[in-house]
PDB file of N, CA and C in Angstrom:
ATOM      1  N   UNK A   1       4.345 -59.384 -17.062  1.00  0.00           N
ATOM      2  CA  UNK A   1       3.207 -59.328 -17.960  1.00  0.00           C
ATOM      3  C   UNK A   1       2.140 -60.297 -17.465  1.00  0.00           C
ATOM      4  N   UNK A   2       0.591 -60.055 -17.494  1.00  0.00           N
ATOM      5  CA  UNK A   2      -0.725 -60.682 -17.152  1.00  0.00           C
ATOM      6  C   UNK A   2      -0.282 -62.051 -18.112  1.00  0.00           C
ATOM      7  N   UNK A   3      -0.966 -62.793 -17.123  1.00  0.00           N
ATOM      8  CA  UNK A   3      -0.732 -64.268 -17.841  1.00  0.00           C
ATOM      9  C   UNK A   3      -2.947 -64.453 -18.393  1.00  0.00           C
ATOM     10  N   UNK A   4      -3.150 -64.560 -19.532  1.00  0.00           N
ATOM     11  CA  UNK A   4      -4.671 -64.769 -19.366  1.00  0.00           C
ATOM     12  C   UNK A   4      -5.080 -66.166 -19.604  1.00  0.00           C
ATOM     13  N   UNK A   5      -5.835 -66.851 -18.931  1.00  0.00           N
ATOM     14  CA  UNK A   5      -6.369 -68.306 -19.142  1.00  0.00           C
ATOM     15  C   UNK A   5      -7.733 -68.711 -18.705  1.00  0.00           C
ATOM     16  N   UNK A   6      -7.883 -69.927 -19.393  1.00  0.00           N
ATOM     17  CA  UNK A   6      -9.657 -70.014 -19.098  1.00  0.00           C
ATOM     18  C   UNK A   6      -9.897 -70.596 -17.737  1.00  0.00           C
ATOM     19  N   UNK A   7     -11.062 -70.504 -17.090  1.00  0.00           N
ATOM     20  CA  UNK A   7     -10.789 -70.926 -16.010  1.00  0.00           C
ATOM     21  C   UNK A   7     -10.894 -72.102 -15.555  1.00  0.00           C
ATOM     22  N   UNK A   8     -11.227 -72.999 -16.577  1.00  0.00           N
ATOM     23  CA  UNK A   8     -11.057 -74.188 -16.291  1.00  0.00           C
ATOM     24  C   UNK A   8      -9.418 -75.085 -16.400  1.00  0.00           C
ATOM     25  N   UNK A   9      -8.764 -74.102 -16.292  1.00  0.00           N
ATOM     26  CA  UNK A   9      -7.110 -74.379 -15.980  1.00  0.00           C
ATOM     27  C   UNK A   9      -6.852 -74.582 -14.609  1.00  0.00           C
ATOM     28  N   UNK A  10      -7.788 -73.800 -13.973  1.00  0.00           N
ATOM     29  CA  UNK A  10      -7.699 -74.232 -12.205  1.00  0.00           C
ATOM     30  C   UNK A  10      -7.835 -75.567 -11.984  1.00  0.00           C
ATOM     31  N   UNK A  11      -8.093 -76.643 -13.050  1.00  0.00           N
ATOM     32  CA  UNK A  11      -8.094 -77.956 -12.616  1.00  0.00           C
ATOM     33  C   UNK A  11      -6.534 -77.981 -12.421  1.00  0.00           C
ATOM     34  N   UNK A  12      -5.447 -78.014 -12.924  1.00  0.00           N
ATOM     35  CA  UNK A  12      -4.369 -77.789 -12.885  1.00  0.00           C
ATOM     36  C   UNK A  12      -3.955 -76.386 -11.492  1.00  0.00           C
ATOM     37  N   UNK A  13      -4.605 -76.273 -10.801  1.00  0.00           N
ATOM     38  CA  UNK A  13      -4.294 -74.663 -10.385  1.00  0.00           C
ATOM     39  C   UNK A  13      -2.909 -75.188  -9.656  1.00  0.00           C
ATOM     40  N   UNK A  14      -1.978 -75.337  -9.248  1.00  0.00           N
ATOM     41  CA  UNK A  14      -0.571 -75.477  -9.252  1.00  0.00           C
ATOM     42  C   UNK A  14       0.060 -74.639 -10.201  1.00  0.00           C
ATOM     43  N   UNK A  15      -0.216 -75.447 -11.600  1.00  0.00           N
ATOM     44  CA  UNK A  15       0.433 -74.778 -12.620  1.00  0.00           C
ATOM     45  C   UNK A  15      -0.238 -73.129 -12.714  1.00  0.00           C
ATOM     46  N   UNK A  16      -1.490 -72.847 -12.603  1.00  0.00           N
ATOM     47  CA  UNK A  16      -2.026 -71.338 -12.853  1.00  0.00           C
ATOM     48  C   UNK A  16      -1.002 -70.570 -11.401  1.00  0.00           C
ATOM     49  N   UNK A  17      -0.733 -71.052 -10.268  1.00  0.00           N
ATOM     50  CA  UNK A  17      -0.553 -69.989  -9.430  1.00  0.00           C
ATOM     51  C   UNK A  17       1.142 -69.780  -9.601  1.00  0.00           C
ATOM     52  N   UNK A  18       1.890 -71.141 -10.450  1.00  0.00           N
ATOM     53  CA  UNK A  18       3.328 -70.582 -10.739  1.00  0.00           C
ATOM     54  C   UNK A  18       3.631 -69.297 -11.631  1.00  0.00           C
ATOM     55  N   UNK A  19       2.275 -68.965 -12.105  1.00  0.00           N
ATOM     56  CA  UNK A  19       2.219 -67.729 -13.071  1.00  0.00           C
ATOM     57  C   UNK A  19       2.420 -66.836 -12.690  1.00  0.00           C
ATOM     58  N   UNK A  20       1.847 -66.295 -10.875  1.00  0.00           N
ATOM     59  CA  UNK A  20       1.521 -65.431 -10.022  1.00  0.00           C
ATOM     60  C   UNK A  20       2.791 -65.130  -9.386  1.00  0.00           C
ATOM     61  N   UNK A  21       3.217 -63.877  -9.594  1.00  0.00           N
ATOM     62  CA  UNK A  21       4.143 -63.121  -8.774  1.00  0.00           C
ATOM     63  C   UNK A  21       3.775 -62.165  -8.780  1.00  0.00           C
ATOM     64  N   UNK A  22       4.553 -61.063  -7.650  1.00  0.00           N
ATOM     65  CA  UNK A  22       4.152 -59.661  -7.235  1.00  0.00           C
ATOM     66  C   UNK A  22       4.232 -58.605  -8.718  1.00  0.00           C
ATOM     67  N   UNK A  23       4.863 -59.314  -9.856  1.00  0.00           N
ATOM     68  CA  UNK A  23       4.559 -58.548 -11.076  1.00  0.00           C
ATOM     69  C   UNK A  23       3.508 -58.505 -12.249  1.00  0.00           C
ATOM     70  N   UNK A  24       3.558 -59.669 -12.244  1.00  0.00           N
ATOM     71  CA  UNK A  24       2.369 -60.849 -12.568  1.00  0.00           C
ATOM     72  C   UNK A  24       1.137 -60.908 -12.063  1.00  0.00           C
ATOM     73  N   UNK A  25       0.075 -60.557 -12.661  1.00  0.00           N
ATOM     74  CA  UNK A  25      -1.205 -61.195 -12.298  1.00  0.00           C
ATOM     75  C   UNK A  25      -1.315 -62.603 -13.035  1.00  0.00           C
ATOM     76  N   UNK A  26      -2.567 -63.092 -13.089  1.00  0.00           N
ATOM     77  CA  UNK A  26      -3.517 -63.978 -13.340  1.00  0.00           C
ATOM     78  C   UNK A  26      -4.661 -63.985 -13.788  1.00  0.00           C
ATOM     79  N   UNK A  27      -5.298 -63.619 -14.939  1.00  0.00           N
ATOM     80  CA  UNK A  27      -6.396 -63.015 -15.107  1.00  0.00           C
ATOM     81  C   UNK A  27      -7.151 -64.495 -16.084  1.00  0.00           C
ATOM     82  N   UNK A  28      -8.422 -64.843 -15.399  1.00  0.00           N
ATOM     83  CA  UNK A  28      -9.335 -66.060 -15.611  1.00  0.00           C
ATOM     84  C   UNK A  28     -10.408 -65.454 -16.385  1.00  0.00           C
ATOM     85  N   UNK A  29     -10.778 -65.618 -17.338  1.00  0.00           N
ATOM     86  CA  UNK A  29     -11.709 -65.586 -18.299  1.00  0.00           C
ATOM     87  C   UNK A  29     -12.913 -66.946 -18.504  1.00  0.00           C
ATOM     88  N   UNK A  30     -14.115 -66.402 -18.199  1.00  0.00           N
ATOM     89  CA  UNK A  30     -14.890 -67.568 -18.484  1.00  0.00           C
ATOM     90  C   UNK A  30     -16.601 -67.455 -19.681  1.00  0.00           C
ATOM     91  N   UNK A  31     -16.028 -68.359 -20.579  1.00  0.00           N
ATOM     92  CA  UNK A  31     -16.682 -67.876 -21.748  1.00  0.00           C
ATOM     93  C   UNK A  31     -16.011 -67.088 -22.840  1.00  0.00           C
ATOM     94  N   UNK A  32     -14.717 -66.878 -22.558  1.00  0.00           N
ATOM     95  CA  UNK A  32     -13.977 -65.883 -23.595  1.00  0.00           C
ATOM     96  C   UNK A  32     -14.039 -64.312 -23.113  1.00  0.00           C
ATOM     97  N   UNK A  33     -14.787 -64.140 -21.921  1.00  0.00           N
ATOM     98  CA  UNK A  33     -14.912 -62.788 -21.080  1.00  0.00           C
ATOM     99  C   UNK A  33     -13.912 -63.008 -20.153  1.00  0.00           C
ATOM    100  N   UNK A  34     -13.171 -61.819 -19.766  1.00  0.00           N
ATOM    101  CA  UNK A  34     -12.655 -61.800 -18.033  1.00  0.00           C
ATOM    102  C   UNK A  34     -13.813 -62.070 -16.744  1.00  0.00           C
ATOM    103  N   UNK A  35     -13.191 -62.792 -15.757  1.00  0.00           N
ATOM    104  CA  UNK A  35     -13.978 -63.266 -14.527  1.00  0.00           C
ATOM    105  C   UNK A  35     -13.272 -62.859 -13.428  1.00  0.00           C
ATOM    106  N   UNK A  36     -12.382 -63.017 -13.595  1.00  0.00           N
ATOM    107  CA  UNK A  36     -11.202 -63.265 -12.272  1.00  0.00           C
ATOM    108  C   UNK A  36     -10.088 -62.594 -12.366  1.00  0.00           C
ATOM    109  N   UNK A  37      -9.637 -62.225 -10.989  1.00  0.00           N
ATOM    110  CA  UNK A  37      -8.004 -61.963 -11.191  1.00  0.00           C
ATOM    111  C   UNK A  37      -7.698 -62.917 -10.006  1.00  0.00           C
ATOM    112  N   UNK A  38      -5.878 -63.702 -10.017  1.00  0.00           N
ATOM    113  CA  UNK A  38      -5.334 -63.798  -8.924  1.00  0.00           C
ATOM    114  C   UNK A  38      -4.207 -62.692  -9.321  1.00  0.00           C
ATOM    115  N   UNK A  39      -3.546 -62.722  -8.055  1.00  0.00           N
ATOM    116  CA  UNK A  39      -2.494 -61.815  -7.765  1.00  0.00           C
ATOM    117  C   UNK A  39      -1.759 -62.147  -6.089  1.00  0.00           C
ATOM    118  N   UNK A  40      -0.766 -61.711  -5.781  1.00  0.00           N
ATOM    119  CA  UNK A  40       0.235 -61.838  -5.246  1.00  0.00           C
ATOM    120  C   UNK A  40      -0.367 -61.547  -4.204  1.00  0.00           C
ATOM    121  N   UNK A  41      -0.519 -61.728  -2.518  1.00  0.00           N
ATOM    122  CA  UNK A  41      -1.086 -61.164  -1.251  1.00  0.00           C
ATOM    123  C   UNK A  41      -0.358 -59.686  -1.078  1.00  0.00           C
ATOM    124  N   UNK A  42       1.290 -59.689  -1.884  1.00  0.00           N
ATOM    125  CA  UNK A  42       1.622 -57.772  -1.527  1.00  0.00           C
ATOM    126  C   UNK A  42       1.147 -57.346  -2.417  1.00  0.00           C
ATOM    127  N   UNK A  43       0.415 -57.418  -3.897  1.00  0.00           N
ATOM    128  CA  UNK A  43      -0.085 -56.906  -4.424  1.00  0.00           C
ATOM    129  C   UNK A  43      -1.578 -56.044  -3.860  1.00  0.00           C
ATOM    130  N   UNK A  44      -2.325 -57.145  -3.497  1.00  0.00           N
ATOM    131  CA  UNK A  44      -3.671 -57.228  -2.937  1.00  0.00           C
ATOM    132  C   UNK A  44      -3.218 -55.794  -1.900  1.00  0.00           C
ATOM    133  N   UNK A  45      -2.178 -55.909  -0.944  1.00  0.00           N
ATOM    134  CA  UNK A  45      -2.295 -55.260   0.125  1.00  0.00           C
ATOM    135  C   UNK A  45      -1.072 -53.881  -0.346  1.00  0.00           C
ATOM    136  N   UNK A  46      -1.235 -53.303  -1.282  1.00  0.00           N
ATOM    137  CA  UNK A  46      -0.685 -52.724  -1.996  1.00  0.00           C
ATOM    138  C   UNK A  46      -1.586 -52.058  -2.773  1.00  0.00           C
ATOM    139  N   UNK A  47      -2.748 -52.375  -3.024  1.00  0.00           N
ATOM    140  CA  UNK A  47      -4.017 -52.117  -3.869  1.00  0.00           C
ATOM    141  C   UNK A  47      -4.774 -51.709  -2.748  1.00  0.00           C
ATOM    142  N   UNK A  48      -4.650 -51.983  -1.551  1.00  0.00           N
ATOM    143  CA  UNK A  48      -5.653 -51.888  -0.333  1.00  0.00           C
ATOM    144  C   UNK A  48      -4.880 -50.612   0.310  1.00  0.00           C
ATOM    145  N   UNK A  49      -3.218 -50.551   0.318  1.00  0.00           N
ATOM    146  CA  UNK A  49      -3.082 -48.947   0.590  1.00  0.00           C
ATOM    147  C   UNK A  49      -3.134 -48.122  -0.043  1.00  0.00           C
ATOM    148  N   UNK A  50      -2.989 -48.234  -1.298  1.00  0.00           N
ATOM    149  CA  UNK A  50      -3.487 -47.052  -2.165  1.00  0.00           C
ATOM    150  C   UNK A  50      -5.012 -46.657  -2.230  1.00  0.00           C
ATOM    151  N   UNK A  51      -5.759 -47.570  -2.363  1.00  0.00           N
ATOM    152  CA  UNK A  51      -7.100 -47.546  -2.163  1.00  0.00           C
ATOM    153  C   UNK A  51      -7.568 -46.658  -0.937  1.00  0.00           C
ATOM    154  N   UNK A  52      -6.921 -46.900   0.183  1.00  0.00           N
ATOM    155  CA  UNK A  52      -6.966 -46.119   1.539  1.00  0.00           C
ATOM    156  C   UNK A  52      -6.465 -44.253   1.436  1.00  0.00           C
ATOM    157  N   UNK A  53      -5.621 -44.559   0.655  1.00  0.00           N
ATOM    158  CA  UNK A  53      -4.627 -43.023   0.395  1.00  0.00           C
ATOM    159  C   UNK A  53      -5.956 -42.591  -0.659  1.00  0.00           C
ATOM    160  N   UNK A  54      -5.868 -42.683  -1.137  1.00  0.00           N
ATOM    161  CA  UNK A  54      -7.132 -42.134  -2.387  1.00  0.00           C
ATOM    162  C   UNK A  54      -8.035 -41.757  -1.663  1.00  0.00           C
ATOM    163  N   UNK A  55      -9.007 -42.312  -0.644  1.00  0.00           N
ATOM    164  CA  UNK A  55     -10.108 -42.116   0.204  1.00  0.00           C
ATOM    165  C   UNK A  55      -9.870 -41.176   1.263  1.00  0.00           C
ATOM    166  N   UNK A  56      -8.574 -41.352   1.606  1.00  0.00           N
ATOM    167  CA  UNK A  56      -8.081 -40.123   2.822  1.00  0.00           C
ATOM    168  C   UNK A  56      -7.951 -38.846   1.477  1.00  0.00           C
ATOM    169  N   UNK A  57      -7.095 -38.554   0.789  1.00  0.00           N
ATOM    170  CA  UNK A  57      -6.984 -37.362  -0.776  1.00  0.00           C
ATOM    171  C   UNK A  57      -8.229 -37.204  -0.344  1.00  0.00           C
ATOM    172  N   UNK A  58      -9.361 -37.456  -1.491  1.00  0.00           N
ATOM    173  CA  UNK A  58     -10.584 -37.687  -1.751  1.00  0.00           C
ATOM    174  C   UNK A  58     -11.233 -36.347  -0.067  1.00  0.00           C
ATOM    175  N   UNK A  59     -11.668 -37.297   0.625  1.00  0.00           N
ATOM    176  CA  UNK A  59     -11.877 -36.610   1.785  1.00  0.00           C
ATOM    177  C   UNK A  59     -11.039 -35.260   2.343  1.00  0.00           C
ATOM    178  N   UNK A  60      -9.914 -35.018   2.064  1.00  0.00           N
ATOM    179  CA  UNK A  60      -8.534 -33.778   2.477  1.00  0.00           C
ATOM    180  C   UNK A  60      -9.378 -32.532   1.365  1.00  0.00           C
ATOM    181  N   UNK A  61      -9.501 -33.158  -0.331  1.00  0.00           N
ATOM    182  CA  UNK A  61      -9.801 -32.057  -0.795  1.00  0.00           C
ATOM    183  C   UNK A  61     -11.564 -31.746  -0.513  1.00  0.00           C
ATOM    184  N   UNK A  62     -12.459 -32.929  -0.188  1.00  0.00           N
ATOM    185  CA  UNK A  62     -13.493 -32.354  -0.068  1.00  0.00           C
ATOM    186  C   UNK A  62     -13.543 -31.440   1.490  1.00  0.00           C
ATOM    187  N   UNK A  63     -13.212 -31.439   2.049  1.00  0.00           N
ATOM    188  CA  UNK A  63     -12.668 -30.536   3.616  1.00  0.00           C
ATOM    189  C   UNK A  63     -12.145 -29.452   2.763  1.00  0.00           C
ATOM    190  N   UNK A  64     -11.158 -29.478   2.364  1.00  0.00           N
ATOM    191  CA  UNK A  64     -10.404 -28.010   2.070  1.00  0.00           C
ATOM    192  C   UNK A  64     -11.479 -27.451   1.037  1.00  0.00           C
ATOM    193  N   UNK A  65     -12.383 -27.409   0.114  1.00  0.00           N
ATOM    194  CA  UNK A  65     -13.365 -26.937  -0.683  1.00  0.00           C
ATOM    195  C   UNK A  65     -14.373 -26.191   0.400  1.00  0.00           C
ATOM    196  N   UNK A  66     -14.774 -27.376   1.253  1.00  0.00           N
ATOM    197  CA  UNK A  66     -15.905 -27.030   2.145  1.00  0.00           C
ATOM    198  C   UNK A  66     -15.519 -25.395   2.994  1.00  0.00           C
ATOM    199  N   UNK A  67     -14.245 -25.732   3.564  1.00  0.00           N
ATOM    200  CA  UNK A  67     -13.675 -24.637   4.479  1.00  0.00           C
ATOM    201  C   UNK A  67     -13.702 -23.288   3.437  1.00  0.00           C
ATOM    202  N   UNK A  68     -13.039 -23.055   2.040  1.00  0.00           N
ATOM    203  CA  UNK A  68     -13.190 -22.648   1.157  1.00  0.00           C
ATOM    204  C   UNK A  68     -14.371 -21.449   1.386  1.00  0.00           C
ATOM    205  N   UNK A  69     -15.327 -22.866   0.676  1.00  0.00           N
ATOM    206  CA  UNK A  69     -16.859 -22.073   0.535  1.00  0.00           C
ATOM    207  C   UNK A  69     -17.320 -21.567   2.263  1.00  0.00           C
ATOM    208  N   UNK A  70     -16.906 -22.131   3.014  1.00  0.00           N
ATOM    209  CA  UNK A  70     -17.514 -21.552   3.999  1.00  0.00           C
ATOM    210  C   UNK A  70     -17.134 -20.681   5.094  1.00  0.00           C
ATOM    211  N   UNK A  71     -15.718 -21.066   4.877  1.00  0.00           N
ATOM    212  CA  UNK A  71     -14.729 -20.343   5.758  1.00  0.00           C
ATOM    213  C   UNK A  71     -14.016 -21.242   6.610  1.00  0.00           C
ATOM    214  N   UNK A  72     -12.787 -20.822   7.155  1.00  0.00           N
ATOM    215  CA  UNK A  72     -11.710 -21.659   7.744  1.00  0.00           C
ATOM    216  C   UNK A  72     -12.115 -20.838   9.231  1.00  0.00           C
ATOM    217  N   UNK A  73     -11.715 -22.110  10.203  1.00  0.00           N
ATOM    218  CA  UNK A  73     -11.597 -21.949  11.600  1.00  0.00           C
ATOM    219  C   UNK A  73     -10.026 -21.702  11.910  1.00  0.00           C
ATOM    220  N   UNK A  74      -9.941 -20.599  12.831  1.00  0.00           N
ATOM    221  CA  UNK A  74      -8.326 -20.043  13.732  1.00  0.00           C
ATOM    222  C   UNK A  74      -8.447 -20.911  14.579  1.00  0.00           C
ATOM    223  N   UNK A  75      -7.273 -21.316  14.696  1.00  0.00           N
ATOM    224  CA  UNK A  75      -6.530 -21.672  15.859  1.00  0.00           C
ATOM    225  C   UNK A  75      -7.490 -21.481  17.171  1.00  0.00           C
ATOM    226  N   UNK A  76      -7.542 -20.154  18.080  1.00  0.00           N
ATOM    227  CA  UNK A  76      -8.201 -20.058  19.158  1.00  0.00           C
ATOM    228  C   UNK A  76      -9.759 -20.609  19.484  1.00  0.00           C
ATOM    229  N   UNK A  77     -10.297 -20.752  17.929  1.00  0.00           N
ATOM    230  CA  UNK A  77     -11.899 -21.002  17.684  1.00  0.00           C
ATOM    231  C   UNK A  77     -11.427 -22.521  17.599  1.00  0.00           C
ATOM    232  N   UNK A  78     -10.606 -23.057  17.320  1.00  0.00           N
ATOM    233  CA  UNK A  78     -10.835 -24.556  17.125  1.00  0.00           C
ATOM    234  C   UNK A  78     -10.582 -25.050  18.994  1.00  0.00           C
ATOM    235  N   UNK A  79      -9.330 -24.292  19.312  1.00  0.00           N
ATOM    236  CA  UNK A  79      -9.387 -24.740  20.865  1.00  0.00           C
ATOM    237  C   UNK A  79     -10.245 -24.860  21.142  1.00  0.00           C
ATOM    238  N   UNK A  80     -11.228 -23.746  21.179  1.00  0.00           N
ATOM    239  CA  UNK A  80     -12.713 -23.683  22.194  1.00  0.00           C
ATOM    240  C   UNK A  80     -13.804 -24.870  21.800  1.00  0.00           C
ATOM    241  N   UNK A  81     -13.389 -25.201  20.488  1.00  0.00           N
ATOM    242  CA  UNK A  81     -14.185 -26.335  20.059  1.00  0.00           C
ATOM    243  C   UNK A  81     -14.093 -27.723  20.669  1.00  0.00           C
ATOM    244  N   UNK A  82     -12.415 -27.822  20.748  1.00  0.00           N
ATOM    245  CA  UNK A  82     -12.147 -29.417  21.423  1.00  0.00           C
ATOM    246  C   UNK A  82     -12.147 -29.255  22.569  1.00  0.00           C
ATOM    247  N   UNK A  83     -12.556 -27.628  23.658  1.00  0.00           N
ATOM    248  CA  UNK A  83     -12.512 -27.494  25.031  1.00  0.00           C
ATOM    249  C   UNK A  83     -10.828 -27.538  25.584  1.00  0.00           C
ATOM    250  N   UNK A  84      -9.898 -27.085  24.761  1.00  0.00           N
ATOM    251  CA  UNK A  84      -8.352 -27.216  25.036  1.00  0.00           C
ATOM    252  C   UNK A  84      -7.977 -25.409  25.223  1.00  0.00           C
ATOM    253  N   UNK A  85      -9.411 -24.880  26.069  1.00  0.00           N
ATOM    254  CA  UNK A  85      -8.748 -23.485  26.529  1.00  0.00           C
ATOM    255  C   UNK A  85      -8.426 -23.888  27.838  1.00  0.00           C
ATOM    256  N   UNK A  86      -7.698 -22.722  28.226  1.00  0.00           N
ATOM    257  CA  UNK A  86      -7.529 -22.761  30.283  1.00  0.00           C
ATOM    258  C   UNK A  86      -8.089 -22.002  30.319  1.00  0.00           C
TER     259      UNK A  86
END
């Protein structure tokens, strides 16, 4: 579970980052608003491959729509494209 605290607890930040595990965030509020998150470095890079997978999706279905509306390339027409005839 999110641990939430103000951010002037980072004077203490020892104690704020024992909060932080790969299940656990850290979420810093300043003014009584959210400001901040910490979180775990496999989190971060866990958020950064999904983030990547979403953008590759994202791009797969806008290609497959496009081909769709416009038509799909065969096999022999794509050779001639990358120049991989004999």
């Amino acid at each position: 579970m999110p641990s939430i605290m103000p951010i002037s607890d980072l004077r203490n930040y020892t104690d704020v980052l024992k909060e932080v595990d790969t299940n656990s965030r850290v979420y810093l509020t300043r003014n009584g608003r959210g400001a901040y998150t910490i979180m775990s470095v496999e989190e971060a890079d866990e958020l950064d491959r999904l983030r990547a997978l979403h953008n590759v999706i994202t791009d797969l279905k806008k290609s497959e729509e496009r081909a769709e509306r416009e038509g799909w390339i065969d096999d022999d027409e794509m050779q001639k494209v990358l120049g991989l005839n004999d």
